[in-house]
N, C-alpha and C. Protein backbone atom coordinates (compact mmCIF):
# COMPACT_ATOMS: atom_id res chain seq x y z
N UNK A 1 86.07 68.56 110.59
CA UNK A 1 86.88 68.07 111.69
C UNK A 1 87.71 66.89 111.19
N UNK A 2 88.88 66.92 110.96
CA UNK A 2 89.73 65.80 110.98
C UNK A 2 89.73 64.54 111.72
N UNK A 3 89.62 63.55 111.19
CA UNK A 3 89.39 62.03 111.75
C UNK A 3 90.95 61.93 112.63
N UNK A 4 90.35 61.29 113.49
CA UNK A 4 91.54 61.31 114.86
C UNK A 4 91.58 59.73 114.79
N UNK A 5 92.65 58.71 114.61
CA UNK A 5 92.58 57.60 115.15
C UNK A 5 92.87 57.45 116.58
N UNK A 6 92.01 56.49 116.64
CA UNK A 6 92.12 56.17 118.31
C UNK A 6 93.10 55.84 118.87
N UNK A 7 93.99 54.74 118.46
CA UNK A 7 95.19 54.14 118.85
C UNK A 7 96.69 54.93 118.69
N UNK A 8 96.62 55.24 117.23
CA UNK A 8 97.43 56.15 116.88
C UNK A 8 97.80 57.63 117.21
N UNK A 9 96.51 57.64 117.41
CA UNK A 9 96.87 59.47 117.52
C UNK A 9 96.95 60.42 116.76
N UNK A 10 97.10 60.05 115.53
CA UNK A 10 97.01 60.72 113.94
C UNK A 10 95.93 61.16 113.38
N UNK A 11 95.87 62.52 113.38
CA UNK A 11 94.94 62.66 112.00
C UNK A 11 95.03 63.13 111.62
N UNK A 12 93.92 62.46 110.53
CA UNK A 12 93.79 62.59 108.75
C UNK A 12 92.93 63.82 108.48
N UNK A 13 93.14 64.99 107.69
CA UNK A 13 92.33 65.76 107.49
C UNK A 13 90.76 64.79 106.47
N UNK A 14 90.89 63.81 105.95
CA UNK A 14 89.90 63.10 105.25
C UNK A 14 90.59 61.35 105.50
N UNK A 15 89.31 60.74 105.17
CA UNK A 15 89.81 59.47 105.32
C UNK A 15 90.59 58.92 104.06
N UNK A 16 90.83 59.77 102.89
CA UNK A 16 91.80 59.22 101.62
C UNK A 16 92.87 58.30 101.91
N UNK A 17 93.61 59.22 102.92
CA UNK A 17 95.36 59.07 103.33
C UNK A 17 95.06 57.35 104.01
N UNK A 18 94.12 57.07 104.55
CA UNK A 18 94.02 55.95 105.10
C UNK A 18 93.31 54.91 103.95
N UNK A 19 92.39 55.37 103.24
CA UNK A 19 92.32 54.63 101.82
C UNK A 19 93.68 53.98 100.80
N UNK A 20 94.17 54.77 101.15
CA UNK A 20 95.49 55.09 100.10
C UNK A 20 96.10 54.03 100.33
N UNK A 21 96.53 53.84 102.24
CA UNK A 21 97.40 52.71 102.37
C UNK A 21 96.75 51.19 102.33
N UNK A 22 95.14 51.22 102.46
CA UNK A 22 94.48 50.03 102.32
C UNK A 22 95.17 49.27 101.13
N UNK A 23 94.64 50.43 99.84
CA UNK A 23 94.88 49.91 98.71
C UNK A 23 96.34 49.68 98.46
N UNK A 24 97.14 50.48 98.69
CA UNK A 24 98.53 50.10 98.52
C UNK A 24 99.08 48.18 99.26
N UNK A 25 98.42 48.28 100.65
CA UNK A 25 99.25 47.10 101.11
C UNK A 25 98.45 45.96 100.63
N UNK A 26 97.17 46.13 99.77
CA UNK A 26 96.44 45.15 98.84
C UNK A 26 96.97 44.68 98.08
N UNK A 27 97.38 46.09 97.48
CA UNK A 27 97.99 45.60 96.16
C UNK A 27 99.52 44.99 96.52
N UNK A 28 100.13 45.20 97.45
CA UNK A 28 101.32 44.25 97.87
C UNK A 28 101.13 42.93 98.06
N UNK A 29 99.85 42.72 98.80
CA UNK A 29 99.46 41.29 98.93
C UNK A 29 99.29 40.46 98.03
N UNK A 30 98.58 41.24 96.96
CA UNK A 30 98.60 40.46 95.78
C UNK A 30 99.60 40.57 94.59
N UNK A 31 100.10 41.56 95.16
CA UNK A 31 101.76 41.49 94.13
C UNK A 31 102.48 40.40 94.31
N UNK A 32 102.47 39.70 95.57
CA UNK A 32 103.43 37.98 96.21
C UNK A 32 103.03 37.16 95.06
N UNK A 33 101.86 37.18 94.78
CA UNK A 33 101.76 36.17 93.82
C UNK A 33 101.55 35.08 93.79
N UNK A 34 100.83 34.79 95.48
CA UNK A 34 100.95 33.97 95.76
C UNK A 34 99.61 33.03 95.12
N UNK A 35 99.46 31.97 94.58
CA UNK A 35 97.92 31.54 93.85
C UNK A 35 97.11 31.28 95.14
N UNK A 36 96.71 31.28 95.99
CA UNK A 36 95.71 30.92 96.89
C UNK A 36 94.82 32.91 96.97
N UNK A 37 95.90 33.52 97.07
CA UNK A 37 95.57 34.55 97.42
C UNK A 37 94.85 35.31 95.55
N UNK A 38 95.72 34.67 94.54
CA UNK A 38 95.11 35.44 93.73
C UNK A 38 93.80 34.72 92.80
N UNK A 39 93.67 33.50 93.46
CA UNK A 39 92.32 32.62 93.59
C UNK A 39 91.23 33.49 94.24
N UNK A 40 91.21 33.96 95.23
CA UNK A 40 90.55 34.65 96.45
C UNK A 40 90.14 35.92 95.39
N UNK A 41 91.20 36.77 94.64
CA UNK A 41 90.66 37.84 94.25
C UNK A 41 89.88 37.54 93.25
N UNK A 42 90.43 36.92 92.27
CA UNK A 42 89.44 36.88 90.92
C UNK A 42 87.85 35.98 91.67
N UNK A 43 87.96 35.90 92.48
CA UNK A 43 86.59 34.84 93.03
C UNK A 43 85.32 36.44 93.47
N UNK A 44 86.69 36.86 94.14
CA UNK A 44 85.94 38.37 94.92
C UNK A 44 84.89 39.14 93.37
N UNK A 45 86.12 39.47 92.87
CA UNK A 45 86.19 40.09 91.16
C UNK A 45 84.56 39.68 90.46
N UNK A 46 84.67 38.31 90.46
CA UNK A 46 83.40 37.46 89.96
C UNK A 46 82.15 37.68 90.51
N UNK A 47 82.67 37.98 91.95
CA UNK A 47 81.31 37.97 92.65
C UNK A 47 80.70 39.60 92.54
N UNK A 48 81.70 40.64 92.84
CA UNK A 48 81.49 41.77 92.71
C UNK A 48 80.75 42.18 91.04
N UNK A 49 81.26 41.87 90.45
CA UNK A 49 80.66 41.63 88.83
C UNK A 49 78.97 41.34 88.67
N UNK A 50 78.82 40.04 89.50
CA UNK A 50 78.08 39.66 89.36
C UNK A 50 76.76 40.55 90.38
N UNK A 51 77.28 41.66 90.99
CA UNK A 51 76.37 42.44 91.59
C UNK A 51 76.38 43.76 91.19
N UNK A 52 76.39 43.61 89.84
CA UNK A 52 76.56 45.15 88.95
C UNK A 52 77.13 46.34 89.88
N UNK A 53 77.94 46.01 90.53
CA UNK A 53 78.75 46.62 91.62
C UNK A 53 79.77 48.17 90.67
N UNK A 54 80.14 47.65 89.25
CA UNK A 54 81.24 48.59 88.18
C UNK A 54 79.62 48.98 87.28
N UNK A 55 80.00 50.49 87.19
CA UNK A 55 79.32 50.98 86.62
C UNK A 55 80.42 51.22 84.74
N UNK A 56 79.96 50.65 83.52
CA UNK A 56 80.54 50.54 82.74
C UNK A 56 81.09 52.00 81.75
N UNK A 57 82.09 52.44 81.37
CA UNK A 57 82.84 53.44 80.87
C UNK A 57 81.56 53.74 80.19
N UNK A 58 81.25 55.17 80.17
CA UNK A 58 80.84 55.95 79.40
C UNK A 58 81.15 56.68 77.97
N UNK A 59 81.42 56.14 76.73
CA UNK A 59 82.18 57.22 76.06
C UNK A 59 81.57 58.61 75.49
């Protein structure tokens, strides 16, 4: 069954299409460049790290 938003009215056959734009307007946010904001990520980055959260490349 396709996810129906509530407000919108749209749906997504999967929740990707709505993943997709998370990450996209993220990565806009932090494309500004702004340093407070790219303080915030590498802090996130550190912390996520620090909870073996990335599972490391396999070769």
């Amino acid at each position: 069954m396709p996810y129906q938003h509530e407000r919108l009215g749209v749906a997504f056959p999967s929740v990707l299409p709505a993943l997709a734009v998370a990450q996209l307007l993220a990565a806009l946010m932090v494309s500004s460049g702004k340093e407070e904001l790219l303080s915030l990520v590498e802090r996130s980055q550190k912390q996520l790290n620090s909870f073996d959260v990335y599972v490391d490349r396999l070769d």
